[in-house]
Structures are given as structure tokens and as C-alpha cells.
N, C-alpha and C. Protein backbone atom coordinates (compact mmCIF):
# COMPACT_ATOMS: atom_id res chain seq x y z
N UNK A 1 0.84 -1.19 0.00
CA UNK A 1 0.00 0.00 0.00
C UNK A 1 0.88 1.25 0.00
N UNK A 2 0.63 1.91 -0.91
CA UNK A 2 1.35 3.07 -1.24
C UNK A 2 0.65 4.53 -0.16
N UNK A 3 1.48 5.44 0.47
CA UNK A 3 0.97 6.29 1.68
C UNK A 3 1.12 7.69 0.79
N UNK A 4 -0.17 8.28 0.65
CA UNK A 4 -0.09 9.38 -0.20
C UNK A 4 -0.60 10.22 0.80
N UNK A 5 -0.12 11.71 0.53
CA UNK A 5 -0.65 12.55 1.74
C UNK A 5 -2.24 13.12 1.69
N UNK A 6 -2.67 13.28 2.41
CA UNK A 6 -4.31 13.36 3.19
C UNK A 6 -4.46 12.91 4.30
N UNK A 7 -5.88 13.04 4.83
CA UNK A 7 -6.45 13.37 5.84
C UNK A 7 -6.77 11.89 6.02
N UNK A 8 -6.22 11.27 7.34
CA UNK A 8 -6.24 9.77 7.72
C UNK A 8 -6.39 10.01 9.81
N UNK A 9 -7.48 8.65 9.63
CA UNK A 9 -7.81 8.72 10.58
C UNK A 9 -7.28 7.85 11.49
N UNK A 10 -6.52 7.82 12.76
CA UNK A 10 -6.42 6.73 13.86
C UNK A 10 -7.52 5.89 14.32
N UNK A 11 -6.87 4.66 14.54
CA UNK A 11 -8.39 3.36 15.21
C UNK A 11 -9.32 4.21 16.49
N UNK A 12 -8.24 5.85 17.27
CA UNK A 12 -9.17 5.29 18.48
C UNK A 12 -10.17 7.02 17.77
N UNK A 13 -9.86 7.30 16.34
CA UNK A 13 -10.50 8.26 16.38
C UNK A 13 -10.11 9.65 16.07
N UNK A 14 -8.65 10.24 16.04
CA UNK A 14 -8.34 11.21 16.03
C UNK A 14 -7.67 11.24 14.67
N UNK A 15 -7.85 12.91 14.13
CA UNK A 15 -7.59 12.50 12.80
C UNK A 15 -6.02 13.58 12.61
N UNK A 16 -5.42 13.20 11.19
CA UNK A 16 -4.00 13.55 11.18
C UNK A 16 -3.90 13.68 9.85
N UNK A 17 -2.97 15.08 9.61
CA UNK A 17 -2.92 15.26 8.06
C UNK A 17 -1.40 14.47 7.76
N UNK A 18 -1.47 13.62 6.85
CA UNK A 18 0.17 13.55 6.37
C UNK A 18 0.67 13.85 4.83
N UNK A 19 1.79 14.34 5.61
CA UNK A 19 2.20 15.32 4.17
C UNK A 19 3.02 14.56 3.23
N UNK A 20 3.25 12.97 3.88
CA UNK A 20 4.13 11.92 2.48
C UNK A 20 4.84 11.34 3.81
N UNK A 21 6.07 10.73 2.71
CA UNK A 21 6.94 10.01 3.28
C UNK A 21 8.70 10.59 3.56
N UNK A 22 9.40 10.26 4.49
CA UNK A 22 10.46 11.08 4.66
C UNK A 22 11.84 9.67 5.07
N UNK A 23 12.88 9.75 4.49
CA UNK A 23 13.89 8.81 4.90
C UNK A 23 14.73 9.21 5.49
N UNK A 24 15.35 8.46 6.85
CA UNK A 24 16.58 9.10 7.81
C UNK A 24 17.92 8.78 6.99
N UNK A 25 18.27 9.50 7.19
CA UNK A 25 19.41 10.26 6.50
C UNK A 25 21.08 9.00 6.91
N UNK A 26 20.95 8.48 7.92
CA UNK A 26 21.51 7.06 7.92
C UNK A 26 21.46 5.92 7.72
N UNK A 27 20.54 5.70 8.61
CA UNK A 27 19.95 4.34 8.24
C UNK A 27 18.56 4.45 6.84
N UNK A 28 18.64 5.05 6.44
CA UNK A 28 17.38 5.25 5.34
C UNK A 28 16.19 4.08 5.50
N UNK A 29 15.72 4.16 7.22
CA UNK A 29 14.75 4.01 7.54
C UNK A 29 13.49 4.82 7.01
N UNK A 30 12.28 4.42 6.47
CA UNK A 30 11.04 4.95 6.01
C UNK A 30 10.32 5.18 7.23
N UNK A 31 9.72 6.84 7.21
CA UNK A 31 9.04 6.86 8.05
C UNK A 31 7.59 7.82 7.46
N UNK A 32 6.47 8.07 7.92
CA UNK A 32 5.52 8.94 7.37
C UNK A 32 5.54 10.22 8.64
N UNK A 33 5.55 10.89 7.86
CA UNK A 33 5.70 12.85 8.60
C UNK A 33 3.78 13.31 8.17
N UNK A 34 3.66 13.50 9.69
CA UNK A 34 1.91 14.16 9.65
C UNK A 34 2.30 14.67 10.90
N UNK A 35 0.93 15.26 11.08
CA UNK A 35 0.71 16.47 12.10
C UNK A 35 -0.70 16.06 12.75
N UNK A 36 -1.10 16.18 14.04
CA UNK A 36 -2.19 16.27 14.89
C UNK A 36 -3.07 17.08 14.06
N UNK A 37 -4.26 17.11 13.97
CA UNK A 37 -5.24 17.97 13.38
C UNK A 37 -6.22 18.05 14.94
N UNK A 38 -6.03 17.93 15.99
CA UNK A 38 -6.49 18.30 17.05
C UNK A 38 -5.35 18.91 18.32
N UNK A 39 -5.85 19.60 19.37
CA UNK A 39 -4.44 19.37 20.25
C UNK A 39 -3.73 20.52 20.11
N UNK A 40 -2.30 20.33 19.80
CA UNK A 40 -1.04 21.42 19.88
C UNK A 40 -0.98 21.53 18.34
N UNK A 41 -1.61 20.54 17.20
CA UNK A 41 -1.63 20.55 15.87
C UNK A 41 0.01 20.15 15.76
N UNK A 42 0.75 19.51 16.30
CA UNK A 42 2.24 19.23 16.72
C UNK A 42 2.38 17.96 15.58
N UNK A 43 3.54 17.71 14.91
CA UNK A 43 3.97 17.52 14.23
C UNK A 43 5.03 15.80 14.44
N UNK A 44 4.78 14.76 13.70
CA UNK A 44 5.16 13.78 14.14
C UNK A 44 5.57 12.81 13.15
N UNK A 45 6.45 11.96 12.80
CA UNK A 45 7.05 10.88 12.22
C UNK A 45 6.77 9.62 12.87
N UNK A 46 6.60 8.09 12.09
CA UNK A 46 6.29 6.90 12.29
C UNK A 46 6.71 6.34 11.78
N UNK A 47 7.06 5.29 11.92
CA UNK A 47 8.03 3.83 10.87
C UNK A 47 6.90 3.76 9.40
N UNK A 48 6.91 3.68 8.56
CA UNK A 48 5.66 3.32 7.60
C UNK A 48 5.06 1.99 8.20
N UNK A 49 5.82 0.96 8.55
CA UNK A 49 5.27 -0.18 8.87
C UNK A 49 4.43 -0.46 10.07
N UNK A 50 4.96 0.71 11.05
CA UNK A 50 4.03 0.86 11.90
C UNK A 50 2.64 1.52 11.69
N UNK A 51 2.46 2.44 11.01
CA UNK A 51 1.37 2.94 10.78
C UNK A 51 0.86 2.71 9.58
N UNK A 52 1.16 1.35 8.66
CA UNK A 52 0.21 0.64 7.85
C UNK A 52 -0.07 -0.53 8.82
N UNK A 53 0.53 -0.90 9.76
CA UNK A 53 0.32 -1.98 10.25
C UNK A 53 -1.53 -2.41 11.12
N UNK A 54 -1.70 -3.49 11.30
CA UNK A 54 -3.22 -3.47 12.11
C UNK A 54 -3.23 -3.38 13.59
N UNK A 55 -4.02 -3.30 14.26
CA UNK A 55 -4.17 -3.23 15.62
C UNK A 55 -5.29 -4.17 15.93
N UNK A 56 -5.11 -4.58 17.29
CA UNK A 56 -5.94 -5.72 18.13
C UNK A 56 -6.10 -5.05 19.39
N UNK A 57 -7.38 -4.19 19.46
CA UNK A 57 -7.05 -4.42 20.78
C UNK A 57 -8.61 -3.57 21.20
N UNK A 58 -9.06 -3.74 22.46
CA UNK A 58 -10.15 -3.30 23.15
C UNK A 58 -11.78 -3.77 22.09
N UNK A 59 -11.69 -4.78 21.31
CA UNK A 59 -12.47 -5.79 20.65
C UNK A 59 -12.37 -4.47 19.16
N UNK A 60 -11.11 -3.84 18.92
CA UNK A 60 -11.49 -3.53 18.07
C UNK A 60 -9.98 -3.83 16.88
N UNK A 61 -9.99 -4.40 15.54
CA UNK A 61 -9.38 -5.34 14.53
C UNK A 61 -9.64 -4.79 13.35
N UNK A 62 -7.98 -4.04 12.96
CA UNK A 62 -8.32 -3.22 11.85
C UNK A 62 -6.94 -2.97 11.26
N UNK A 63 -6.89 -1.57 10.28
CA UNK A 63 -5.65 -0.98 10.84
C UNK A 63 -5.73 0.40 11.41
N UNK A 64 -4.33 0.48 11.77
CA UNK A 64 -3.94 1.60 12.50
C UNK A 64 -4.46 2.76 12.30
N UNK A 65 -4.14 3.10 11.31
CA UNK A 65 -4.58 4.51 10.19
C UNK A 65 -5.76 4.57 9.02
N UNK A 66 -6.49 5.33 8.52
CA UNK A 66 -7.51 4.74 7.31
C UNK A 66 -7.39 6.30 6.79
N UNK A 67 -7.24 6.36 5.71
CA UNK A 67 -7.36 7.68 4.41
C UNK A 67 -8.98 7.55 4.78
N UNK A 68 -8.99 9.08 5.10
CA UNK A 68 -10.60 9.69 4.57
C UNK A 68 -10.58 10.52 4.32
N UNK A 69 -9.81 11.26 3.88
CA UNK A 69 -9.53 12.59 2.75
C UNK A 69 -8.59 12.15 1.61
């Protein structure tokens, strides 16, 4: 799954703009760069694999993140 930037939502609800994908400059680890759209609107990086990845938990089985913009 390819991570294009828009408006994607977290499992427990809160939503986050991301602006693409960004690689560390050593290890050219992949990570996705978005920002809180609630809050301090504060600004944040994730492994890609973590935030394509699914979640289990409180009876709820999905993934992590979902594009709705």
C-alpha cells in the first residue's frame, strides 16, 4: 500500500494530516511525517510499517490509520 498525503484517521478516532513520506538520512529508515489535526496541531514521524500496520485491541481489529480525505 502506497501512503499518499491526506487526511487519515487513527483506530481510536483522532484524525491527522500527512504530508508523504520522509527517509533518515543514515539508516534510510522509512518513516511517514503528519501532524495532529487536534491538540497542539504538533507535528510527528512513524516507521511506515508501523502505521500501515493493524491493531488488536479493546475488541477492536483493523488498521492503524484509514485515508478519509
Amino acid at each position: 500500500m502506497e501512503i499518499e498525503p491526506g487526511i487519515y484517521e487513527h483506530f481510536k478516532g483522532q484524525r491527522y494530516e500527512v504530508f508523504g513520506i520522509a527517509r533518515h538520512s543514515e539508516t534510510e529508515e522509512v518513516f511517514v511525517s503528519y501532524r495532529k489535526l487536534y491538540d497542539d496541531y504538533s507535528h510527528w514521524v512513524r516507521p511506515v510499517a508501523m502505521f500501515l500496520g493493524n491493531v488488536e485491541r479493546d475488541g477492536y481489529s483493523g488498521p492503524r490509520f484509514r485515508r478519509v480525505v
